[in-house]
N, C-alpha and C. Protein backbone atom coordinates (compact mmCIF):
# COMPACT_ATOMS: atom_id res chain seq x y z
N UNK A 1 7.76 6.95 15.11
CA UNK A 1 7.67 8.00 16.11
C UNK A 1 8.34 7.54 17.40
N UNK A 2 9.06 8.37 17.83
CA UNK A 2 9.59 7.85 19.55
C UNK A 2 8.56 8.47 19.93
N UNK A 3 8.87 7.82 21.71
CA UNK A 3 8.14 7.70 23.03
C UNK A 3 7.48 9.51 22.99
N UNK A 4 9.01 10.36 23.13
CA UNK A 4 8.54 11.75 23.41
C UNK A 4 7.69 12.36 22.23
N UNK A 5 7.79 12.20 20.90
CA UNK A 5 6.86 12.40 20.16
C UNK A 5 5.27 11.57 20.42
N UNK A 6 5.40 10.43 20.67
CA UNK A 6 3.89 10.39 21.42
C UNK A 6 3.32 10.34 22.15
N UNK A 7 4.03 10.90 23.40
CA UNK A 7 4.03 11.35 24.89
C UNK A 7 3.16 12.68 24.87
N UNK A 8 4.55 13.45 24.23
CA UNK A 8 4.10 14.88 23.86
C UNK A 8 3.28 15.56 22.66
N UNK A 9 2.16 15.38 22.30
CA UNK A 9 1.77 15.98 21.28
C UNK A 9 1.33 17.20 21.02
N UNK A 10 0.75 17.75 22.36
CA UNK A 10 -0.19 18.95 22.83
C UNK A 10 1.08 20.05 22.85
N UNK A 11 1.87 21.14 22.47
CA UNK A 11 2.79 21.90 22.46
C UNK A 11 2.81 22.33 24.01
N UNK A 12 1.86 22.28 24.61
CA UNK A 12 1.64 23.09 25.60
C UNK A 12 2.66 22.03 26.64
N UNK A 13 2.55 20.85 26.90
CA UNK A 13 2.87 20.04 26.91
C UNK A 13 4.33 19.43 26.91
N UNK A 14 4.27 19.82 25.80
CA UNK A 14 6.00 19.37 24.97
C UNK A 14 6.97 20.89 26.07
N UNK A 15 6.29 21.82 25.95
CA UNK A 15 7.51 22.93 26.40
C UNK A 15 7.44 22.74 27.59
N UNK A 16 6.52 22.37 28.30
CA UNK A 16 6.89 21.88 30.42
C UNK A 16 7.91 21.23 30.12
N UNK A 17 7.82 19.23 29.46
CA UNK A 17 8.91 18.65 29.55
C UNK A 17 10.06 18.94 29.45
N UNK A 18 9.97 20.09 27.62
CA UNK A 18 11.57 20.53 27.65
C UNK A 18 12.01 21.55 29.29
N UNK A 19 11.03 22.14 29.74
CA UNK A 19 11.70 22.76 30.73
C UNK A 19 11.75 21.91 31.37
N UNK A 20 11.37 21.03 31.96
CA UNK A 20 11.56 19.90 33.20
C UNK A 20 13.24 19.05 32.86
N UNK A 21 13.33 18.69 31.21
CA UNK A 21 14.66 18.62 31.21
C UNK A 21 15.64 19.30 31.36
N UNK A 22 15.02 20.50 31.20
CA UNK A 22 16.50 21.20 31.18
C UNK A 22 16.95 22.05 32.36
N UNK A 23 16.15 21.76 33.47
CA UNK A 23 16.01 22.00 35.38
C UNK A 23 16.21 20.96 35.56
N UNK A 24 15.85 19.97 35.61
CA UNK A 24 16.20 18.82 36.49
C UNK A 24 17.31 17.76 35.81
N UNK A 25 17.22 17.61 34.77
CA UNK A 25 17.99 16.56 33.62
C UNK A 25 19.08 17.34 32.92
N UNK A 26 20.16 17.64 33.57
CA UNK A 26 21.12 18.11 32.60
C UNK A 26 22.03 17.18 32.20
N UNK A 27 22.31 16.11 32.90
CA UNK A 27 23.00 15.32 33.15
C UNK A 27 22.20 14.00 31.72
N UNK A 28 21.26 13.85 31.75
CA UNK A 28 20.56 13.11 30.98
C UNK A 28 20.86 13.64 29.50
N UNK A 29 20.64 15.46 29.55
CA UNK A 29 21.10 15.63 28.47
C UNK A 29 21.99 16.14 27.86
N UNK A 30 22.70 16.00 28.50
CA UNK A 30 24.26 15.70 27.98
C UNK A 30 24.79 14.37 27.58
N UNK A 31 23.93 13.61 28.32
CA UNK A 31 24.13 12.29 27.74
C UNK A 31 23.41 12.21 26.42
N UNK A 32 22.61 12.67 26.01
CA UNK A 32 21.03 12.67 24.96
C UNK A 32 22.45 13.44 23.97
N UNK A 33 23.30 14.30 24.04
CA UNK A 33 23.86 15.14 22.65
C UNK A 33 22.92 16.30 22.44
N UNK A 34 22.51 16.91 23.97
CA UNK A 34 21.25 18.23 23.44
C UNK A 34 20.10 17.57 23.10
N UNK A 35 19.56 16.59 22.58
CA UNK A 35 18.14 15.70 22.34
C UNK A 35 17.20 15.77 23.02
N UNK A 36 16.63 16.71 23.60
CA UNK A 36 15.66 17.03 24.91
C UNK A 36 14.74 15.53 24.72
N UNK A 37 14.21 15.05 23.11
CA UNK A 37 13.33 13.96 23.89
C UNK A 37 13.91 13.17 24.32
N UNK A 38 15.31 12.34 23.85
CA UNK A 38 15.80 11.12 24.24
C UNK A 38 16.77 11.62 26.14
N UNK A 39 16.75 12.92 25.87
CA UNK A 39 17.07 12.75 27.44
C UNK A 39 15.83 12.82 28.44
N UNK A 40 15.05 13.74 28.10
CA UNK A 40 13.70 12.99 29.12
C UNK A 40 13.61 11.81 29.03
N UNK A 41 13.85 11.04 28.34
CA UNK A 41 13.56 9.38 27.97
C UNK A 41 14.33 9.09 29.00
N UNK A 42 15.59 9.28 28.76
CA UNK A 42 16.71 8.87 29.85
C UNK A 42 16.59 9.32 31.58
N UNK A 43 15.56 10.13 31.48
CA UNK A 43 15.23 11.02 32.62
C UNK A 43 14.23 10.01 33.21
N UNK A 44 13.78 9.73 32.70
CA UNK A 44 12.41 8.83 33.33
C UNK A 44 12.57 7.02 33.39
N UNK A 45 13.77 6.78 32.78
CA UNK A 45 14.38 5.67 33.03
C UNK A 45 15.09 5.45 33.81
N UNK A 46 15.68 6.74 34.18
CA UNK A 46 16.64 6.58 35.71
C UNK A 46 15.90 6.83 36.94
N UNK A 47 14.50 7.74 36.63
CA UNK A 47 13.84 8.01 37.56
C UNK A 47 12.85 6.64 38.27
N UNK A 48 13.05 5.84 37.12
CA UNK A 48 12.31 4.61 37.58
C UNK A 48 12.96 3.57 38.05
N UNK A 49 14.44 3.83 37.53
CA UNK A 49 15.50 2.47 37.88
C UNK A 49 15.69 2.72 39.37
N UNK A 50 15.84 4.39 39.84
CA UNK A 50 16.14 4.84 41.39
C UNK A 50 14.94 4.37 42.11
N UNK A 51 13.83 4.51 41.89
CA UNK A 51 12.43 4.36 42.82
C UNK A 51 12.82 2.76 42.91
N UNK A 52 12.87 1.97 41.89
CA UNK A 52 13.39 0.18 41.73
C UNK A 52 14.09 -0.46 42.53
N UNK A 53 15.36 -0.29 42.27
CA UNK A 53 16.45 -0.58 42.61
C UNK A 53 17.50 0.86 43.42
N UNK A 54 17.00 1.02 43.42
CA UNK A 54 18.01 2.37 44.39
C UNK A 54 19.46 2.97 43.53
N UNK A 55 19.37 2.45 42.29
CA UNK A 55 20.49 2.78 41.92
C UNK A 55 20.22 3.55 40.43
N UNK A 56 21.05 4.31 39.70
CA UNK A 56 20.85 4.59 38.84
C UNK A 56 20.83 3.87 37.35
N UNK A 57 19.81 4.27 36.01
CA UNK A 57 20.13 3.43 35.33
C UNK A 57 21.54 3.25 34.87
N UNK A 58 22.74 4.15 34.77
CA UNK A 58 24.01 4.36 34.56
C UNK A 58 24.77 3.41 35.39
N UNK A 59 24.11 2.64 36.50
CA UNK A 59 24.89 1.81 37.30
C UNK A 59 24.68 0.61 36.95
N UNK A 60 23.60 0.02 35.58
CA UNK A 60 23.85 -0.93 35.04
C UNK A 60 24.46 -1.11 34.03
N UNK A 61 24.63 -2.29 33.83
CA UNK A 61 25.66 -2.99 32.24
C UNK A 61 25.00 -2.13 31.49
N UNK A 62 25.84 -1.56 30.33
CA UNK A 62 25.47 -1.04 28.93
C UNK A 62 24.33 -1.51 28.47
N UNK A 63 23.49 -0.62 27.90
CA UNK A 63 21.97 -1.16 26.91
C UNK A 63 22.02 0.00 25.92
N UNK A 64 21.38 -0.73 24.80
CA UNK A 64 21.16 0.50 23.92
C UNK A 64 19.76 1.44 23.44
N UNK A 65 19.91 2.23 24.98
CA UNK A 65 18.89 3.34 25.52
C UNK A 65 18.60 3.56 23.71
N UNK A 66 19.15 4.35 23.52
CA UNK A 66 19.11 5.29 22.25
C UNK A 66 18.11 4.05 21.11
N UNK A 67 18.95 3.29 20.60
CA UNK A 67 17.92 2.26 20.16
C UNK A 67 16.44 2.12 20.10
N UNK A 68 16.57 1.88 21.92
CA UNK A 68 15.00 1.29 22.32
C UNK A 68 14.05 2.97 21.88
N UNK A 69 14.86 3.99 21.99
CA UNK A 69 13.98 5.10 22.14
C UNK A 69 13.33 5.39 20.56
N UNK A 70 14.50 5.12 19.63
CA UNK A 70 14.46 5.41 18.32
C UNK A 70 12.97 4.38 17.81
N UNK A 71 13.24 3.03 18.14
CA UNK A 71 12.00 2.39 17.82
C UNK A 71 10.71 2.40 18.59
N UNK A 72 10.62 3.72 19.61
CA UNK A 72 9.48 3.79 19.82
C UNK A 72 8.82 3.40 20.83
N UNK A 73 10.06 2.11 22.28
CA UNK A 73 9.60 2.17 23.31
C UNK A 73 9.65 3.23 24.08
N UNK A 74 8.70 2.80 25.16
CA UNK A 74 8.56 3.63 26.70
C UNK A 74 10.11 3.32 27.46
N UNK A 75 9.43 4.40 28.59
CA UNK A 75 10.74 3.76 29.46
C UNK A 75 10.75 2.67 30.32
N UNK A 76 9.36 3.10 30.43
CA UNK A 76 9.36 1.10 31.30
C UNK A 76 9.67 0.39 30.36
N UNK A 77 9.14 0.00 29.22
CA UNK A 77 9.40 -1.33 28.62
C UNK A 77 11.02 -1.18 28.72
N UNK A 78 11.55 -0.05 28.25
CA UNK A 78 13.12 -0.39 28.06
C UNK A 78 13.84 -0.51 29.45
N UNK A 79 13.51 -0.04 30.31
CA UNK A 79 14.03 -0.29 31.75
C UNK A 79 14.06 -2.04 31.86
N UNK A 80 12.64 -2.42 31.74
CA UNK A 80 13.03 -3.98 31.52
C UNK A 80 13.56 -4.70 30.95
N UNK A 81 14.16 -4.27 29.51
CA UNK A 81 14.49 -4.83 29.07
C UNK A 81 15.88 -4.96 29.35
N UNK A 82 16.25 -3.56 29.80
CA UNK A 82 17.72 -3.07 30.44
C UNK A 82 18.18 -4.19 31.64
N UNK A 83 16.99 -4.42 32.24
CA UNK A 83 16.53 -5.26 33.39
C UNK A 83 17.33 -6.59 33.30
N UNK A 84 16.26 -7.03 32.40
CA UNK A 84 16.71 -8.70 31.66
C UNK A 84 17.65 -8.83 31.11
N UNK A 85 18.22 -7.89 30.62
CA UNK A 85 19.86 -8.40 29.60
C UNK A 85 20.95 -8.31 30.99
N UNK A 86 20.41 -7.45 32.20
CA UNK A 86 21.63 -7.46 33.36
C UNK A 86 21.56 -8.57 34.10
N UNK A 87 20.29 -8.87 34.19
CA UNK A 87 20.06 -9.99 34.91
C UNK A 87 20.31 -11.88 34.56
């Protein structure tokens, strides 16, 4: 299961996020290929890399977002990990 499948289970739930991606995150999902969960994923990884570091996650070295999401991390864990391979 990814993050947004066990984030979101409650439907009620799941359809805010998709609207929250698709108002605020277009950019995420367009990066995602249309994937509403893996771009909220991406949504909340940049939203945490900006509060962090002031910069976006897109302004670090390559990681493989998609990966970490497929096996099921969060976005923190993968932000760190994004973290540690730049660092």
């Amino acid at each position: 299961m990814t993050w947004f499948d066990d984030t979101f289970i409650d439907p009620d739930k799941r359809r805010e996020a998709i609207a929250l991606i698709n108002e605020k995150g277009q950019d995420h999902l367009k990066y995602a290929g249309g994937d509403h969960g893996f771009g909220l994923f991406m949504l909340a990884i940049d939203y945490a890399c900006r509060k962090r570091l002031g910069v976006s996650c897109f302004d670090l070295a390559d990681y493989c977002y998609r990966d970490a999401y497929d096996d099921g991390l969060t976005p923190v864990q993968t932000l760190k990990l994004a973290l540690a391979a730049e660092f």
